[in-house]
Protein backbone atom coordinates (compact mmCIF):
# COMPACT_ATOMS: atom_id res chain seq x y z
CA UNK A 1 -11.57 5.56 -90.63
CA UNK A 2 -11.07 9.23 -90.70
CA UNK A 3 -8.56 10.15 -93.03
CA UNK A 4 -7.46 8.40 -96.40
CA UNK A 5 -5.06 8.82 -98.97
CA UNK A 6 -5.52 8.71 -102.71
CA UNK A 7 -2.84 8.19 -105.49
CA UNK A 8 -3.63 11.00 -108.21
CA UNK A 9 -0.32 11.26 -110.55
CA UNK A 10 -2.40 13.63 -113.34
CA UNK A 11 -5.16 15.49 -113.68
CA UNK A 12 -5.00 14.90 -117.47
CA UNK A 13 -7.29 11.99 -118.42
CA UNK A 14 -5.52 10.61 -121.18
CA UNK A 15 -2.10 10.91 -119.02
CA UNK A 16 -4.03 9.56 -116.43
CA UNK A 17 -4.82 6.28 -118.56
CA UNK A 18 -1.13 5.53 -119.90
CA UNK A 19 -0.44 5.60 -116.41
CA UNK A 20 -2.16 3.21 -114.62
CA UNK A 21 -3.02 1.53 -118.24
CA UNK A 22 -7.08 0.91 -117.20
CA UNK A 23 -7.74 3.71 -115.31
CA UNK A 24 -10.32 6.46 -115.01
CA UNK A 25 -9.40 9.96 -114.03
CA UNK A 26 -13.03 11.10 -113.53
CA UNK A 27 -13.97 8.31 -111.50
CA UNK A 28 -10.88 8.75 -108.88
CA UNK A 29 -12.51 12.45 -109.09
CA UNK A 30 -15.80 11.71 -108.58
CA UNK A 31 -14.12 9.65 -105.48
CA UNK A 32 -12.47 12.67 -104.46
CA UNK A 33 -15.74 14.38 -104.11
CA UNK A 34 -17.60 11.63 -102.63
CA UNK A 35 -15.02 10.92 -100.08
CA UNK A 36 -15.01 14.96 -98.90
CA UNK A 37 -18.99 15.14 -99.13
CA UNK A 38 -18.78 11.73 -96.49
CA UNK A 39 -16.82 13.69 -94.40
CA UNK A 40 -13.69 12.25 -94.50
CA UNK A 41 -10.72 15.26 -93.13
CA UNK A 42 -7.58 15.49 -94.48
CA UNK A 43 -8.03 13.63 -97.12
CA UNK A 44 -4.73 13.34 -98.96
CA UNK A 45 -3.65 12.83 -102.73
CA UNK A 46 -0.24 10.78 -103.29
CA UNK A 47 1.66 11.79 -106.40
CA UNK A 48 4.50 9.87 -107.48
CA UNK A 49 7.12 12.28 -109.40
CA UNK A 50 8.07 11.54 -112.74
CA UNK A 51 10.48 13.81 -115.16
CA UNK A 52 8.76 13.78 -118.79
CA UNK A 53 5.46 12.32 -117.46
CA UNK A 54 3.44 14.46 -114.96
CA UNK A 55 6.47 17.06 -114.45
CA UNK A 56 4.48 19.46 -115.80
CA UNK A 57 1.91 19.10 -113.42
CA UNK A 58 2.74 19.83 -109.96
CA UNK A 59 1.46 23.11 -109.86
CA UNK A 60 -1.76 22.57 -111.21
CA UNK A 61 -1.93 19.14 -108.98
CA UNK A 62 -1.38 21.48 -105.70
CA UNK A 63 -3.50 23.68 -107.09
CA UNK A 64 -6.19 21.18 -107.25
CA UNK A 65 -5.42 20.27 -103.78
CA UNK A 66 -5.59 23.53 -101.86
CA UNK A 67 -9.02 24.73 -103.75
CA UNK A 68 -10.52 21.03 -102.46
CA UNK A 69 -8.46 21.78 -98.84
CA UNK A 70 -6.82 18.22 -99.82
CA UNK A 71 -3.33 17.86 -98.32
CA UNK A 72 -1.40 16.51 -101.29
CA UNK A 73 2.60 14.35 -100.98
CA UNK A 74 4.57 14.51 -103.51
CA UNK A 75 6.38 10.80 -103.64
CA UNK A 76 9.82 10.27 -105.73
CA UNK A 77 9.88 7.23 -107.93
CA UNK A 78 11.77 4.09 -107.05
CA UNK A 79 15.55 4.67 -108.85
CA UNK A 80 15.78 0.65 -108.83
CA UNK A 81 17.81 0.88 -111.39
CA UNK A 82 16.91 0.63 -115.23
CA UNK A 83 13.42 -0.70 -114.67
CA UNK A 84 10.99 0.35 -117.74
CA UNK A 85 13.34 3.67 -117.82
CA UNK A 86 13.35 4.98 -114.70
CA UNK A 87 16.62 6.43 -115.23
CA UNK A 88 14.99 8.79 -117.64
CA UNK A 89 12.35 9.53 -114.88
CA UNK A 90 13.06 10.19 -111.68
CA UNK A 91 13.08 13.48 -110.68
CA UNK A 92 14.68 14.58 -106.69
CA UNK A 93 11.76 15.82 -104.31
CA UNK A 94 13.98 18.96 -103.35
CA UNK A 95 14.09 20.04 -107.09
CA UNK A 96 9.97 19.88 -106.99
CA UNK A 97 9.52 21.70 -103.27
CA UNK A 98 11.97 24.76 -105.07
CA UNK A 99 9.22 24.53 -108.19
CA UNK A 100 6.44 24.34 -106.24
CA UNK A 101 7.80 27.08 -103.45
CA UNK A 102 7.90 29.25 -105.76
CA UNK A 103 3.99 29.42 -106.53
CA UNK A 104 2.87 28.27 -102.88
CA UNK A 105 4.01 28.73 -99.47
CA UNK A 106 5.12 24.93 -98.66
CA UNK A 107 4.25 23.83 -94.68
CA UNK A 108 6.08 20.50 -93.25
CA UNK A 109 3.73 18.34 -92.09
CA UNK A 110 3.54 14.84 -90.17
């Protein structure tokens, strides 16, 4: 194993626990760092888009990202319909690469 991915939605701990309901931001950070000081390259952080949630985030999340040289995807939520509002939250991956383009120079990658 050489590369692995990592779902970070926040970097706000209290965000960070209505989201996944148990979780711990500072021990998926303390992962981060342990995974990076093992070696690992190209790690990358998975972060599922959500309007009213984490929308506020995505600079500060690639932010994060380049200062750790993490690559970082930005993953639109499931529009299945009405499921626990998702309506209200989904937010279009092309309206977050124009956000985020316009703080970073954005790169395709594979």
């Amino acid at each position: 194993v050489k590369r692995i991915n990592i779902s970070l939605d926040t970097l706000d701990g209290e965000r960070f626990r209505q989201i996944t309901r148990i979780g711990d931001l500072n021990k998926v950070l303390r992962g981060i760092d342990a995974a990076r000081s093992a070696g690992f390259s190209r790690t990358k952080l998975n972060v599922v888009m959500m309007r009213g949630v984490n929308d506020d985030e995505f600079t500060r999340l690639v932010r994060f990202a380049v200062d750790r040289e993490l690559d970082i995807s930005f993953i639109e939520e499931m529009p299945l319909g009405d499921i626990a509002g998702r309506q209200q939250t989904y937010i279009s991956s092309d309206s977050v690469r124009a956000e985020i383009g316009q703080h970073f120079e954005l790169c395709p990658t594979t």
